[in-house]
PDB file of N, CA and C in Angstrom:
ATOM      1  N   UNK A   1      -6.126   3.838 -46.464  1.00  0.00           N
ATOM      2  CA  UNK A   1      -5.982   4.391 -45.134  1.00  0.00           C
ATOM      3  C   UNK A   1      -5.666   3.245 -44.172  1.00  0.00           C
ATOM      4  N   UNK A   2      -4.775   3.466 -43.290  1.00  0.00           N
ATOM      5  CA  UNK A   2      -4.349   2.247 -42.792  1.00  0.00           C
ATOM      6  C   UNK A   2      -5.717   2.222 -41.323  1.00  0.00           C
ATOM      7  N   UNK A   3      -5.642   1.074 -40.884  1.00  0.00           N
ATOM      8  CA  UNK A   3      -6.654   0.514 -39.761  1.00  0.00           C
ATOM      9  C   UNK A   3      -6.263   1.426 -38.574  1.00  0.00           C
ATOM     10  N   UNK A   4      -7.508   2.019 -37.912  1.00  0.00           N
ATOM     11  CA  UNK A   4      -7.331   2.640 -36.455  1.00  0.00           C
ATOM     12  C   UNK A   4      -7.057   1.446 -35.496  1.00  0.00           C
ATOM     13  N   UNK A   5      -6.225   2.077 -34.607  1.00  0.00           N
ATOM     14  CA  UNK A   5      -5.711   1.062 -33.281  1.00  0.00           C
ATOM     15  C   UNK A   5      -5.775   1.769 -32.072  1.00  0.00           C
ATOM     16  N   UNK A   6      -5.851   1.270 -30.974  1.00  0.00           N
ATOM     17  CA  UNK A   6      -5.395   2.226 -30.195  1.00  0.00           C
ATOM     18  C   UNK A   6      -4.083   3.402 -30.002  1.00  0.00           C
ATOM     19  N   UNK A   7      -3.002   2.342 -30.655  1.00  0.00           N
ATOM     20  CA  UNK A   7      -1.643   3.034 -30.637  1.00  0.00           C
ATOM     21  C   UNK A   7      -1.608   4.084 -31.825  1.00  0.00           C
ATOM     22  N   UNK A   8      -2.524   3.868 -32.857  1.00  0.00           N
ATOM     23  CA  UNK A   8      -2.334   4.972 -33.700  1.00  0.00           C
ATOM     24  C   UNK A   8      -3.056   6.505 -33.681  1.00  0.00           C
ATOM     25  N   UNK A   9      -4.149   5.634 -32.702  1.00  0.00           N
ATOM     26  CA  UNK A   9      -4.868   7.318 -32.453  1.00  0.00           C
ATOM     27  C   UNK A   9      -3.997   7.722 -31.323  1.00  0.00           C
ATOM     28  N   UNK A  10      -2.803   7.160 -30.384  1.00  0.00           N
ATOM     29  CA  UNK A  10      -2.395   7.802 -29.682  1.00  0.00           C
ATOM     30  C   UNK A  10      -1.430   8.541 -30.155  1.00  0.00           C
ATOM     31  N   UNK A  11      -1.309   9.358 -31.186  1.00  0.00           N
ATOM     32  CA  UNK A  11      -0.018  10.247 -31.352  1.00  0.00           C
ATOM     33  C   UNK A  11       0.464  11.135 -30.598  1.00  0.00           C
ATOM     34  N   UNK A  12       0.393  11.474 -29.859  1.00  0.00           N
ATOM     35  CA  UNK A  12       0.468  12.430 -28.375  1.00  0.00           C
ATOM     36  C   UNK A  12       0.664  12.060 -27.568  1.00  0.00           C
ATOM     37  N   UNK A  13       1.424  11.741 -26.836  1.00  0.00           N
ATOM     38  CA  UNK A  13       1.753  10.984 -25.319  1.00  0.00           C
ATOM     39  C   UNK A  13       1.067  11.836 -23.972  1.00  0.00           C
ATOM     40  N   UNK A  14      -0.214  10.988 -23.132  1.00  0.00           N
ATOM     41  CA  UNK A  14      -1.324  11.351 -22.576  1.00  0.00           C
ATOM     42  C   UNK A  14      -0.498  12.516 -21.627  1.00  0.00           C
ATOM     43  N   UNK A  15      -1.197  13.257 -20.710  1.00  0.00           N
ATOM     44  CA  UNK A  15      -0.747  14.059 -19.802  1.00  0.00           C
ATOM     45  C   UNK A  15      -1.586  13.623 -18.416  1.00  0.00           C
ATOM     46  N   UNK A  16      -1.131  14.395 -17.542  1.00  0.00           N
ATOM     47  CA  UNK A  16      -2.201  14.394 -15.988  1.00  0.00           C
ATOM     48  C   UNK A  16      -2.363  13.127 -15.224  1.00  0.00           C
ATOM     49  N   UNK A  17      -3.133  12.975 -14.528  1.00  0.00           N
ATOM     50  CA  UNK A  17      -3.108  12.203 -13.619  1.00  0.00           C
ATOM     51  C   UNK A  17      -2.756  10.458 -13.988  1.00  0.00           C
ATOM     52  N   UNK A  18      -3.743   9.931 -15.134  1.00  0.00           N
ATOM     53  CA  UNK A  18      -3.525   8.781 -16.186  1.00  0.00           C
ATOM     54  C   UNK A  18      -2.333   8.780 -16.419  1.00  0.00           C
ATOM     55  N   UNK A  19      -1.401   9.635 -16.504  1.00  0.00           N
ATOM     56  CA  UNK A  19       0.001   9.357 -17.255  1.00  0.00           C
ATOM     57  C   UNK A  19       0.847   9.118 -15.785  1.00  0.00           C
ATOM     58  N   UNK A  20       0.472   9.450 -15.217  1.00  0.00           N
ATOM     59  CA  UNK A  20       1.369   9.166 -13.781  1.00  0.00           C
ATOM     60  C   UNK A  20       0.976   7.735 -13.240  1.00  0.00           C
ATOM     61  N   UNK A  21      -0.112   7.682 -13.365  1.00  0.00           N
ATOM     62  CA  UNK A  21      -0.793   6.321 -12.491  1.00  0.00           C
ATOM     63  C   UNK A  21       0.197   5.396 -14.123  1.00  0.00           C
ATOM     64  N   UNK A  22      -0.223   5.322 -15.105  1.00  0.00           N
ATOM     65  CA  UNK A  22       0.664   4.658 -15.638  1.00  0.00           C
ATOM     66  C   UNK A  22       2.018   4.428 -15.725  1.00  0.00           C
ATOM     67  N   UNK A  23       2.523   5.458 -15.872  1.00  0.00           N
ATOM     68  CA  UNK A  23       4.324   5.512 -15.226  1.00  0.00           C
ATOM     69  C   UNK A  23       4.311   4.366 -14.133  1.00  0.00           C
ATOM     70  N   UNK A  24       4.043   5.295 -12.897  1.00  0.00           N
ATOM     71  CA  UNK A  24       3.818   4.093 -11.490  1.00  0.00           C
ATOM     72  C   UNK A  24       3.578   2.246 -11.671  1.00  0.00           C
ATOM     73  N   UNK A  25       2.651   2.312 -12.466  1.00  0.00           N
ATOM     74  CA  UNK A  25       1.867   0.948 -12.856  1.00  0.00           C
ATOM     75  C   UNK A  25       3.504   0.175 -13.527  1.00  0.00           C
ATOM     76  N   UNK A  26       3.703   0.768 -14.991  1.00  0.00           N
ATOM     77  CA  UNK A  26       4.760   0.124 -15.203  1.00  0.00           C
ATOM     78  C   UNK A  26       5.791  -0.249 -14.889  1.00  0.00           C
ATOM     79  N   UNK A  27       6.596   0.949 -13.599  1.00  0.00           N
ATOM     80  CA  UNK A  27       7.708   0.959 -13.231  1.00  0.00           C
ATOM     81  C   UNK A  27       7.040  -0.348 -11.653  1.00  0.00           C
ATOM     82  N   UNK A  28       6.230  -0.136 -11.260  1.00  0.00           N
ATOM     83  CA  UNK A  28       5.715  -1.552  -9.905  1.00  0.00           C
ATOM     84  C   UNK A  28       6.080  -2.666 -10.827  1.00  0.00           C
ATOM     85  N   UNK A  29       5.631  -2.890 -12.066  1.00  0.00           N
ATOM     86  CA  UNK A  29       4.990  -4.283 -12.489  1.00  0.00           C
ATOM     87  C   UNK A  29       7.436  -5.128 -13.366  1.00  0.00           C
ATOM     88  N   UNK A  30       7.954  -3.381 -13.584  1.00  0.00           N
ATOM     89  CA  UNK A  30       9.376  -3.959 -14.032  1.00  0.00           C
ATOM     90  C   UNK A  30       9.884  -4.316 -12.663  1.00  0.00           C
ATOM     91  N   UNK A  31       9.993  -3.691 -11.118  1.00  0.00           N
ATOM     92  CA  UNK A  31      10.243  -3.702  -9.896  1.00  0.00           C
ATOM     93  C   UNK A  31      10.266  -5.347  -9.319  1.00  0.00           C
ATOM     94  N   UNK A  32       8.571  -5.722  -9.626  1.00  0.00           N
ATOM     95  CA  UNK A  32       7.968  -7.165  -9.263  1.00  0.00           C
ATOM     96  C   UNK A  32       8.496  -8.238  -9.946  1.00  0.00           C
ATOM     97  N   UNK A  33       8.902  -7.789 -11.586  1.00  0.00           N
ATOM     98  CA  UNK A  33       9.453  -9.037 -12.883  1.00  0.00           C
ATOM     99  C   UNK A  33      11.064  -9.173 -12.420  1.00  0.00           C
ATOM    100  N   UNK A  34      11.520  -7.876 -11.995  1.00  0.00           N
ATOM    101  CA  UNK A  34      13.233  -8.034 -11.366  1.00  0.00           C
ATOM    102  C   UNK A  34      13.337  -9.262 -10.352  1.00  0.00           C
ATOM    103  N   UNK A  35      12.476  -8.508  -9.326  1.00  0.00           N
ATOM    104  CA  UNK A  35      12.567  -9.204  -7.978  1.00  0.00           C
ATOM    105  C   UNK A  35      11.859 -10.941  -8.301  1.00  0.00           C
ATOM    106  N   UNK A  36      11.094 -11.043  -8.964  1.00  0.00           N
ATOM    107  CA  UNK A  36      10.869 -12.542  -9.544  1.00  0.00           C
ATOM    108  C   UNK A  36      11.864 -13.349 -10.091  1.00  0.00           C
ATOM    109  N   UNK A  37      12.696 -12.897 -10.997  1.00  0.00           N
ATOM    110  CA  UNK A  37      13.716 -13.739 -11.432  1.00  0.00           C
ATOM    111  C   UNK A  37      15.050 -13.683 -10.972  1.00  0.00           C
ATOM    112  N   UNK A  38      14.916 -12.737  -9.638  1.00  0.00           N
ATOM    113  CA  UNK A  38      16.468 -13.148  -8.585  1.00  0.00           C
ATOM    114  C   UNK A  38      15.558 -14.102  -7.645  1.00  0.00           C
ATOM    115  N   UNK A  39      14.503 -13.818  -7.418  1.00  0.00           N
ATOM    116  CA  UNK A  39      14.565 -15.425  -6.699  1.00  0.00           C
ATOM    117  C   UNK A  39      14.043 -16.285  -7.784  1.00  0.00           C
ATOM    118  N   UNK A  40      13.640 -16.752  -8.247  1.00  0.00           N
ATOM    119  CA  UNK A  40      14.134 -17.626  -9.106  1.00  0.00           C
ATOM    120  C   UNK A  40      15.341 -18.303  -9.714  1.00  0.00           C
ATOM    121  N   UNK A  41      16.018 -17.394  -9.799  1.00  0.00           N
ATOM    122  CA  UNK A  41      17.590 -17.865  -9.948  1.00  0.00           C
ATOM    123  C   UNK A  41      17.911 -17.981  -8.486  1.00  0.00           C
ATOM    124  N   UNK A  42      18.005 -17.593  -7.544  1.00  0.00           N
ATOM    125  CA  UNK A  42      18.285 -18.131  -6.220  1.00  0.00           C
ATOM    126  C   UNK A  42      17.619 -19.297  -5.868  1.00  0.00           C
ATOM    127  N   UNK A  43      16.651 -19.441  -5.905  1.00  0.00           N
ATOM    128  CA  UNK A  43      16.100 -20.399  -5.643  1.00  0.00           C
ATOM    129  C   UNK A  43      16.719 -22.122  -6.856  1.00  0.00           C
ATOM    130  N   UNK A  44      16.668 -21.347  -7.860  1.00  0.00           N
ATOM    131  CA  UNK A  44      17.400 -22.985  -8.948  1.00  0.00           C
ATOM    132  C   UNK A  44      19.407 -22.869  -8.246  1.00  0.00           C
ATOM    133  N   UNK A  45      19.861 -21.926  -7.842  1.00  0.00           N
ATOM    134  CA  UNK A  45      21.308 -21.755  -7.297  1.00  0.00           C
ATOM    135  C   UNK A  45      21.196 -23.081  -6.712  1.00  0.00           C
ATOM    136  N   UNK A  46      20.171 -22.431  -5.180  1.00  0.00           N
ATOM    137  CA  UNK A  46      19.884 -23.356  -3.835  1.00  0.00           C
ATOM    138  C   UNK A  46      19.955 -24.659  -4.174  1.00  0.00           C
ATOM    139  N   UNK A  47      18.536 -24.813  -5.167  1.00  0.00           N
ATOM    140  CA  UNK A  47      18.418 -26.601  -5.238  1.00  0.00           C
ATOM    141  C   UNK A  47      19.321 -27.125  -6.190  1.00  0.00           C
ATOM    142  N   UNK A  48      20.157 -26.532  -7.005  1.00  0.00           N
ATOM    143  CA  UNK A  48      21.222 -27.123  -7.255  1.00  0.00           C
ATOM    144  C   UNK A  48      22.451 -27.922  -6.263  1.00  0.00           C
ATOM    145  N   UNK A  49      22.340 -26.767  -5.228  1.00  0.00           N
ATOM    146  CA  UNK A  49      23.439 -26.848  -4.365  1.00  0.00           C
ATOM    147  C   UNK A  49      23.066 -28.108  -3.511  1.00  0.00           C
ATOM    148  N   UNK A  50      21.812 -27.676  -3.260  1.00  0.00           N
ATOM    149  CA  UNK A  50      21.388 -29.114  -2.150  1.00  0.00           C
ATOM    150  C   UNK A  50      21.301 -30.589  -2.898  1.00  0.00           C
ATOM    151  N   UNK A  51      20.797 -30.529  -4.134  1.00  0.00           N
ATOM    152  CA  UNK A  51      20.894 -31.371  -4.844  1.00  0.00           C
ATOM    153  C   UNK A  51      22.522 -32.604  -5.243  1.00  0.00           C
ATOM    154  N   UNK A  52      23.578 -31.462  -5.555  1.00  0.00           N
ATOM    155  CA  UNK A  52      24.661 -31.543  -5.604  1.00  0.00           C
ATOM    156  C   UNK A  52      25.032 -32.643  -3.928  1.00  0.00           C
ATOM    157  N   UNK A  53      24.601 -31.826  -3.000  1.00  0.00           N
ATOM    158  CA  UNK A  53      25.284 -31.947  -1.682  1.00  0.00           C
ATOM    159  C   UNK A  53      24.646 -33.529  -1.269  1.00  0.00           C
ATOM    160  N   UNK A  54      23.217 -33.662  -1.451  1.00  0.00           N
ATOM    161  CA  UNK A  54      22.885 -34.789  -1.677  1.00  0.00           C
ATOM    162  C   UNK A  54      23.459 -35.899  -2.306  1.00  0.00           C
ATOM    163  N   UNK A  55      24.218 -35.568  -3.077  1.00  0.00           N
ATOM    164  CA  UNK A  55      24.388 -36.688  -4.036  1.00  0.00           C
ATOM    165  C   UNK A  55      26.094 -37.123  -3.449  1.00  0.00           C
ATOM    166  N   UNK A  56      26.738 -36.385  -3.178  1.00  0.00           N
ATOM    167  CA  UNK A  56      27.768 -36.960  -2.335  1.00  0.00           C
ATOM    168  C   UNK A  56      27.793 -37.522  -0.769  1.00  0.00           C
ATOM    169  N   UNK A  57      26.631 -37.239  -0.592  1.00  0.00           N
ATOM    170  CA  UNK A  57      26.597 -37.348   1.431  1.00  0.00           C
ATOM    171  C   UNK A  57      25.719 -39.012   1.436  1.00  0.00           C
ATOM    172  N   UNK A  58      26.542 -39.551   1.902  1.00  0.00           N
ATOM    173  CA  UNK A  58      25.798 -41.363   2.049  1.00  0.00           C
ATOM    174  C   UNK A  58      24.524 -41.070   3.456  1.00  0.00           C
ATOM    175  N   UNK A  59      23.730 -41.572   2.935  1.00  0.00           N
ATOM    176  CA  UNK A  59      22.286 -41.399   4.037  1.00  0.00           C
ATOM    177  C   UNK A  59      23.053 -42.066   5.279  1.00  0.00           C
ATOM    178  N   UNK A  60      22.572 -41.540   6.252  1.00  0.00           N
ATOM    179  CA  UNK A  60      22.909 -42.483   7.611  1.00  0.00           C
ATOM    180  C   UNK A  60      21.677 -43.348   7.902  1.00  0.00           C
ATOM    181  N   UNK A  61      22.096 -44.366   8.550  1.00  0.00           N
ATOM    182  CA  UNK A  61      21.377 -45.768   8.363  1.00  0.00           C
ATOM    183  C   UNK A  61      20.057 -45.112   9.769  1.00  0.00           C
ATOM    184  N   UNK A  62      18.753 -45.533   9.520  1.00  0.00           N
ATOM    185  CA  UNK A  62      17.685 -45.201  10.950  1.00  0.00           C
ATOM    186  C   UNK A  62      18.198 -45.841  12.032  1.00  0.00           C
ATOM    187  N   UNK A  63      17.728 -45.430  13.043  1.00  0.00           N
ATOM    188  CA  UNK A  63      18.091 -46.263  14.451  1.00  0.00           C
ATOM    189  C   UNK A  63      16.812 -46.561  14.637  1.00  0.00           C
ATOM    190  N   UNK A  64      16.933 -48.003  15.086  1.00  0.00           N
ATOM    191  CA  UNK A  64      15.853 -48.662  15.285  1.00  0.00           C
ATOM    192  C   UNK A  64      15.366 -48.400  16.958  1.00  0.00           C
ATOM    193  N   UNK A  65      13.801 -47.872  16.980  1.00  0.00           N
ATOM    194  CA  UNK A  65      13.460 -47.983  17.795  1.00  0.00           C
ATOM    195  C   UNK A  65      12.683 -48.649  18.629  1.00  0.00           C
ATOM    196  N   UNK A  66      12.395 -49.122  19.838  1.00  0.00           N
ATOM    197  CA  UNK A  66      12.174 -50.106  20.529  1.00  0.00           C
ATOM    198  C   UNK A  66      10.368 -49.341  20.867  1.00  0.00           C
ATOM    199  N   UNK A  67       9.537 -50.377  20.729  1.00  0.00           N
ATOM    200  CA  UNK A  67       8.233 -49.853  21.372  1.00  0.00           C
ATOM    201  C   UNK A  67       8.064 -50.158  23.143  1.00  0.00           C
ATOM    202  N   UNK A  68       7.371 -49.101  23.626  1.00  0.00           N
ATOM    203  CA  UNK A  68       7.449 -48.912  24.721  1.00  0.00           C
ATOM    204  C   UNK A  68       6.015 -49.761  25.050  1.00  0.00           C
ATOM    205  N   UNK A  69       6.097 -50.451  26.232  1.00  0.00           N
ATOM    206  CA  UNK A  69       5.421 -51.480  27.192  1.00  0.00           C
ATOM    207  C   UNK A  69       3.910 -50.697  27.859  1.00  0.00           C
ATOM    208  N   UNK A  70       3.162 -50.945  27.460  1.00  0.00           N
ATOM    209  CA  UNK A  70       1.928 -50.547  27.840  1.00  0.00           C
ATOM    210  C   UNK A  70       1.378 -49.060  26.846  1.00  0.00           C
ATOM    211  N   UNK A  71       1.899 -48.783  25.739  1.00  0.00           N
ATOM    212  CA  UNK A  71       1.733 -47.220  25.310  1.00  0.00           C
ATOM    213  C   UNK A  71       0.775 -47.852  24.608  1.00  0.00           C
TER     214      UNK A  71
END
């Protein structure tokens, strides 16, 4: 006899209120994993880009500033 599991005593797919709150639950939690890995990929786009942009733009030199007399 093979081992009880949860998934095997479930042969019936639940009904009523539990089956909705689960629907909901799963479809929030695929909603949240979407929206995580467009920004994520937006976000590695970005610092590519700035990264990139960095690397061609020569720093401009500080201007030296003078201290002020009695501060």
């Amino acid at each position: 006899m093979a081992k009880s599991t949860r998934e095997t005593l479930r042969d019936h797919p639940t009904t009523g209120p539990s089956a909705q709150i689960d629907k909901t639950t799963r479809q929030f939690w695929e909603i949240l994993d979407a929206e995580t890995e467009a920004r994520d990929t937006k976000n590695a786009r970005l610092r590519q880009a700035r990264l990139e942009r960095e690397a061609t733009t020569t720093p401009e030199p500080e201007k030296k500033t003078r201290k002020k007399r009695g501060s």
